[in-house]
Each structure stands twice: as C-alpha cells, then as structure tokens.
C-alpha atoms as a PDB file:
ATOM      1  CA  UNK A   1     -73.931 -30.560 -39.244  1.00  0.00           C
ATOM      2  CA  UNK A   2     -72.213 -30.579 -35.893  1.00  0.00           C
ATOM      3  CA  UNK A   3     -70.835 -27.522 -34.129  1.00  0.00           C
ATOM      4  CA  UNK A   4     -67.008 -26.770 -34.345  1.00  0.00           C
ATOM      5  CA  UNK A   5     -65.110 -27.829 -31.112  1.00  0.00           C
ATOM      6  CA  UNK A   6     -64.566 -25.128 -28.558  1.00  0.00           C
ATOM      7  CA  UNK A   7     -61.259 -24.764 -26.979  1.00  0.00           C
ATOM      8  CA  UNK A   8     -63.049 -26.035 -23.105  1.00  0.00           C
ATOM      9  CA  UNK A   9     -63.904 -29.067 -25.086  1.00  0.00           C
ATOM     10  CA  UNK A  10     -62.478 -32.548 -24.319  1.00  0.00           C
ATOM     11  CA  UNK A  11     -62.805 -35.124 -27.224  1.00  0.00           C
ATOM     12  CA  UNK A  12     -64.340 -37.914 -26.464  1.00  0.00           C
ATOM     13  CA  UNK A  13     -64.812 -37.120 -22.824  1.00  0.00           C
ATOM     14  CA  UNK A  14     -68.587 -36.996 -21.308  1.00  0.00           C
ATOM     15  CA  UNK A  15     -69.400 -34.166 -19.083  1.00  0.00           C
ATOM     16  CA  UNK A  16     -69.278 -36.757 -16.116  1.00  0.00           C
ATOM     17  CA  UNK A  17     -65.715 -37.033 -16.646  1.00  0.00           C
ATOM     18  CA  UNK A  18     -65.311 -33.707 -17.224  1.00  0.00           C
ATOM     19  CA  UNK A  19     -66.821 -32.778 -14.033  1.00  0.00           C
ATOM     20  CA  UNK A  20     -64.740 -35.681 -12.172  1.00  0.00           C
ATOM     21  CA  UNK A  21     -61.635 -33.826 -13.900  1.00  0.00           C
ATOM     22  CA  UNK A  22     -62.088 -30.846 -12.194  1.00  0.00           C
ATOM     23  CA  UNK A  23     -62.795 -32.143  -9.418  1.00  0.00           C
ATOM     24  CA  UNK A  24     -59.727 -33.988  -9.319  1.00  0.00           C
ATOM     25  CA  UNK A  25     -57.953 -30.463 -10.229  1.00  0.00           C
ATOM     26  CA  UNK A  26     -59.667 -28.709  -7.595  1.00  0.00           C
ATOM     27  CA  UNK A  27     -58.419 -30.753  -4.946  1.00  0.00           C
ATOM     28  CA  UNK A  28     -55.259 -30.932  -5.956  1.00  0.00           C
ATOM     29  CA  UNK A  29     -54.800 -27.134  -5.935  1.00  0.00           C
ATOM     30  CA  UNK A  30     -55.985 -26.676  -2.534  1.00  0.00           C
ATOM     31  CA  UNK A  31     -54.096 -30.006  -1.168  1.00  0.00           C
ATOM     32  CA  UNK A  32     -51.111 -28.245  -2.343  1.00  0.00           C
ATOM     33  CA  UNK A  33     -51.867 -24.598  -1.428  1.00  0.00           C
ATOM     34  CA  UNK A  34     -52.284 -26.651   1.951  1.00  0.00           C
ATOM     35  CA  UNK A  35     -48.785 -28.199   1.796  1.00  0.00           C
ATOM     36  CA  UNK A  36     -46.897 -24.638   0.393  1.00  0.00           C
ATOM     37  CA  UNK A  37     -48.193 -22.958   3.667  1.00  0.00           C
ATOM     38  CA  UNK A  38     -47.990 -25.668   6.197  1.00  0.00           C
ATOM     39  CA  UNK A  39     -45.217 -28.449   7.266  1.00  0.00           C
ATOM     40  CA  UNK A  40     -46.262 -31.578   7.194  1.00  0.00           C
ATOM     41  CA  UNK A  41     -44.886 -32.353  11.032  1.00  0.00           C
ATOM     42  CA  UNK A  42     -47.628 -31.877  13.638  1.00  0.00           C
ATOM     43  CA  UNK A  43     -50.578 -31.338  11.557  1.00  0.00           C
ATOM     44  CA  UNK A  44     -53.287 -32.811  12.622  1.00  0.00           C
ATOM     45  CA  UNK A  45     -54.944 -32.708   8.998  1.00  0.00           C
ATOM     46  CA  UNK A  46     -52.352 -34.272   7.147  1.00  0.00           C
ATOM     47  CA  UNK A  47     -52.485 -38.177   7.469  1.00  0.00           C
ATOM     48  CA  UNK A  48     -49.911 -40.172   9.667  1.00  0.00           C
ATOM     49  CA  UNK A  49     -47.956 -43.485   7.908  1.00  0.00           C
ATOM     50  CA  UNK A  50     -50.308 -46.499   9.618  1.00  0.00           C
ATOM     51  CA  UNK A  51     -47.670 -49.178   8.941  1.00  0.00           C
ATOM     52  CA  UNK A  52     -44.530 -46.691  10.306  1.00  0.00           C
ATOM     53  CA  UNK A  53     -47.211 -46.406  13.482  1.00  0.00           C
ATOM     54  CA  UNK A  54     -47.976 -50.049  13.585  1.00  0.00           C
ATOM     55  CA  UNK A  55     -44.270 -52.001  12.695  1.00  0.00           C
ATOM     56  CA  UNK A  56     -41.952 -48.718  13.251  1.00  0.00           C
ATOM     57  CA  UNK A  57     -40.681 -49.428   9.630  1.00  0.00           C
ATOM     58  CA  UNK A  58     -40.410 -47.161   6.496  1.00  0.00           C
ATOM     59  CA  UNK A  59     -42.970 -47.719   4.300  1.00  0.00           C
ATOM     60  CA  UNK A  60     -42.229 -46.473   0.479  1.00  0.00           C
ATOM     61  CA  UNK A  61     -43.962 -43.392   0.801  1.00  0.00           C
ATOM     62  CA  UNK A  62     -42.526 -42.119   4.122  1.00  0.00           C
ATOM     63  CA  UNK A  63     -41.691 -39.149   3.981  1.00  0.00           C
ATOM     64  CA  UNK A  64     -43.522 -38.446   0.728  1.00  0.00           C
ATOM     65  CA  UNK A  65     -45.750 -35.133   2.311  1.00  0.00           C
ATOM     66  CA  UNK A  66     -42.257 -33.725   3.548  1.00  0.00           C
ATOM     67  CA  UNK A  67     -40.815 -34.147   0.081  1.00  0.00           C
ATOM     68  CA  UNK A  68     -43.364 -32.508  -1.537  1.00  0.00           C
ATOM     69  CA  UNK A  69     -43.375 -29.408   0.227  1.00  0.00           C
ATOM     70  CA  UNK A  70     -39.487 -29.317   0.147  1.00  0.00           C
ATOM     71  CA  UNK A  71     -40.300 -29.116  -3.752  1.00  0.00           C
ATOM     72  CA  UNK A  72     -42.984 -26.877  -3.777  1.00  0.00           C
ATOM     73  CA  UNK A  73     -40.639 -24.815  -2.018  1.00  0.00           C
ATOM     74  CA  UNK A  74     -37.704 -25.492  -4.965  1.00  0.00           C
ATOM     75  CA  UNK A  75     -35.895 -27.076  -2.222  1.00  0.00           C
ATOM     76  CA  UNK A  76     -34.356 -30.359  -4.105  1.00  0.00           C
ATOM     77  CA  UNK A  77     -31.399 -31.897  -2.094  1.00  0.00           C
ATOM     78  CA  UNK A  78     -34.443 -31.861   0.909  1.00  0.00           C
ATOM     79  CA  UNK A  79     -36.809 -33.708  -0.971  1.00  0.00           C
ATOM     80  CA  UNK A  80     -34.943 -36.186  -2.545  1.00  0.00           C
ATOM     81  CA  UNK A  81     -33.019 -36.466   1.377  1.00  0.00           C
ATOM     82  CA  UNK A  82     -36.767 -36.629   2.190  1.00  0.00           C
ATOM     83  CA  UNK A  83     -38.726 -39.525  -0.102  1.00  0.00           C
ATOM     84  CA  UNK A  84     -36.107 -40.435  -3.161  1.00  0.00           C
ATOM     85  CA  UNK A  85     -38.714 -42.698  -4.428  1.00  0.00           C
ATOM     86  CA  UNK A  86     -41.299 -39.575  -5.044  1.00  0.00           C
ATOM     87  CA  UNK A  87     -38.473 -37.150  -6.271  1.00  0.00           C
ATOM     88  CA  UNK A  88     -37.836 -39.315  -8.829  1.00  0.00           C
ATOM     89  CA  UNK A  89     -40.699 -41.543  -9.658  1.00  0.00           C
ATOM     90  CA  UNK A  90     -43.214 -38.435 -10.059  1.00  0.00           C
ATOM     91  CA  UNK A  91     -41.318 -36.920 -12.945  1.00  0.00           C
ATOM     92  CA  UNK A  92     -40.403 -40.240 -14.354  1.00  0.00           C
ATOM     93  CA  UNK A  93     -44.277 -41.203 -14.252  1.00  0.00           C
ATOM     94  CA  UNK A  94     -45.356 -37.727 -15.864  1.00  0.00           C
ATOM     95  CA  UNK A  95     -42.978 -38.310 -18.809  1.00  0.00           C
ATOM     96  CA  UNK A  96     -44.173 -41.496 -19.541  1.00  0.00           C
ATOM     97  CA  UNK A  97     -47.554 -40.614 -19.541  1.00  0.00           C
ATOM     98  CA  UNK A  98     -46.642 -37.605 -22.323  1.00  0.00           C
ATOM     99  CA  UNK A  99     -44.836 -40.030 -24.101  1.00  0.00           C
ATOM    100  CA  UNK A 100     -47.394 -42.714 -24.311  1.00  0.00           C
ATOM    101  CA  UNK A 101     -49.871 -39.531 -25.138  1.00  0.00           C
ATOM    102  CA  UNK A 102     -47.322 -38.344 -27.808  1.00  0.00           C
ATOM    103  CA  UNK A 103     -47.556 -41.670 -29.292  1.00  0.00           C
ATOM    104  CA  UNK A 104     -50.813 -41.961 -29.259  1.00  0.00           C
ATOM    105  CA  UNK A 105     -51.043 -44.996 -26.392  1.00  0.00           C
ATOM    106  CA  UNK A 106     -52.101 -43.704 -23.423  1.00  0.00           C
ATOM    107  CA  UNK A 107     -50.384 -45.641 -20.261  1.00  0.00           C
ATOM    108  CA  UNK A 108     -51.497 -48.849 -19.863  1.00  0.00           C
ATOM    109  CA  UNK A 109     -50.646 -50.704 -16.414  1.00  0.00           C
ATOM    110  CA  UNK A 110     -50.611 -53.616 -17.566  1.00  0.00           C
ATOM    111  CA  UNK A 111     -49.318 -56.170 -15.318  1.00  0.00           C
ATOM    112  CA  UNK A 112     -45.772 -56.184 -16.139  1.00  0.00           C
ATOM    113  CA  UNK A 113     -45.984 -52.377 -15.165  1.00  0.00           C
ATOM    114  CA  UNK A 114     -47.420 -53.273 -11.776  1.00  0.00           C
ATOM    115  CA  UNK A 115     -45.162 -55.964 -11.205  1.00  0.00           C
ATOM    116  CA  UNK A 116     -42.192 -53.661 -11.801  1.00  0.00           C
ATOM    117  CA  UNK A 117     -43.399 -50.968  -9.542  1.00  0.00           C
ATOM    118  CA  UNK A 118     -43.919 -53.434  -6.966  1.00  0.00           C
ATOM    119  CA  UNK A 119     -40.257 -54.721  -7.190  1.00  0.00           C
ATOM    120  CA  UNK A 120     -38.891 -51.026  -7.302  1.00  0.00           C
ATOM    121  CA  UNK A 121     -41.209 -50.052  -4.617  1.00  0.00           C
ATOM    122  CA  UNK A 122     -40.354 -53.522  -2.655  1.00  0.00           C
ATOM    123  CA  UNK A 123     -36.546 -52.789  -2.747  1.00  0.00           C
ATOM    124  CA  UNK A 124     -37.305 -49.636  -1.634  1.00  0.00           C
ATOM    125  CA  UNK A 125     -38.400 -50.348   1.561  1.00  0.00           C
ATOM    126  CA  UNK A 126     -36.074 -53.471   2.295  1.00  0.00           C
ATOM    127  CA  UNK A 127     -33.218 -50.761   1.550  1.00  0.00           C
ATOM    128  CA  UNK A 128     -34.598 -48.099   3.676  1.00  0.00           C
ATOM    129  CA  UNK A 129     -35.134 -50.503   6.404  1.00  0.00           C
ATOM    130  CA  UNK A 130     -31.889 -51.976   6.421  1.00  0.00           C
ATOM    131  CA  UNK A 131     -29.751 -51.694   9.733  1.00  0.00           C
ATOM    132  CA  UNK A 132     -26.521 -50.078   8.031  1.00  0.00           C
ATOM    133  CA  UNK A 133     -25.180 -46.611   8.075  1.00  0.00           C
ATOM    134  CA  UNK A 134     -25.321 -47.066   4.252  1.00  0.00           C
ATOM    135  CA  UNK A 135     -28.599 -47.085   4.028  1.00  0.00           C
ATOM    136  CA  UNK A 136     -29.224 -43.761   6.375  1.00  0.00           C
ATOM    137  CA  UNK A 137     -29.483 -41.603   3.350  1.00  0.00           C
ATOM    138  CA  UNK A 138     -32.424 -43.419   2.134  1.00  0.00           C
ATOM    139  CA  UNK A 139     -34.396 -42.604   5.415  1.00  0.00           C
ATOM    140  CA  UNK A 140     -36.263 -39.608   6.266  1.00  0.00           C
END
C-alpha cells in the first residue's frame, strides 16, 4: 500500500528536481530582493549588455534589469518606457504556461514557438535601433 501524498509533495518529480526547484526559487528571491533595494545603473554586480558594449546597439533585453525594478516597485509607465518587450512578454509567457498547465499540455517550444520569438524578438531590435524619432519610445 503506498503512503497518501503530502501537501510538499510533487507528482512525478524526483527529489533531484525538487532540490533544483528550490534552488531555482532561492535565487530568484534574493536576485530580486537585490533588484527592490538597488538600481540597476552603476552596480558593479549586476551584468552590463556585451553587444550594447561591443556594437553600441539595443539588444532585446536592454533595459530589461531597469524594467524590472520599475515593476517591483509598481512603477508601470517606467518599465514598459524601460524594456516593452519584458513588460509584456513576461506576463504573456506566464499565462501561457497556466494555460497549457490548465489543459493539461505543459509548454512545448517547439520550433514554430522559437521561430516566432525570434521574429518578435528580431523586430524588436531592428525597431529599437532605427534612426527615427518614432522609434525613441522603444529605447531605454
């Protein structure tokens, strides 16, 4: 007879991944305890943008560190000013994934996935790297 399922217990999950799990929860927490309490500008512990150092362009996720501590903060119209791509991919990403979950397919990147992130993420840049005034807004 096996033993009833206690509420710490993941189905199907072996205690490696388990432990990998909260690992992966653990440094999340104090990565963003780290970003609530300090601004991403001139610290020498968060990482600089090689390409933006290298070409001077935009990458897609320039911009991205900045955005997420204007949200942790609750300060919207900053982040999305900040990284539009992470404002509104991150949410867009977590609903998916509950979705998928809900019906019972967990998210699978299958390669039309990837290609389409590439394309979004590929415009992206092109946009934010654009010479026009128009495209301003899209720069951090």
């Amino acid at each position: 007879m096996t033993p009833p399922p206690s509420s710490t217990h993941l189905p199907g999950w072996s205690q490696t991944q388990r432990w990998a799990l909260a690992g992966l929860v653990a440094v999340g927490a104090v990565s963003m305890a780290l970003l609530y309490f300090h601004r991403p500008e001139g610290q020498f512990f968060f990482p600089r943008c090689t390409f933006h150092q290298t070409t001077g362009l935009l990458c897609p996720g320039c911009g991205s560190l900045r955005a997420a501590h204007a949200l942790l903060h609750g300060r919207l119209m900053e982040a999305l000013q900040c990284n539009l791509l992470l404002v509104v991919g991150l949410p867009s990403a977590v609903a998916g994934w509950f979705w998928g979950r809900r019906r019972g397919r967990p998210l699978n990147f299958d390669t039309t996935l990837v290609w389409w992130l590439f394309g979004i993420s590929t415009a992206f840049t092109v946009a934010r790297n654009l010479p026009f005034a128009a495209s301003r807004w899209l720069c951090p």
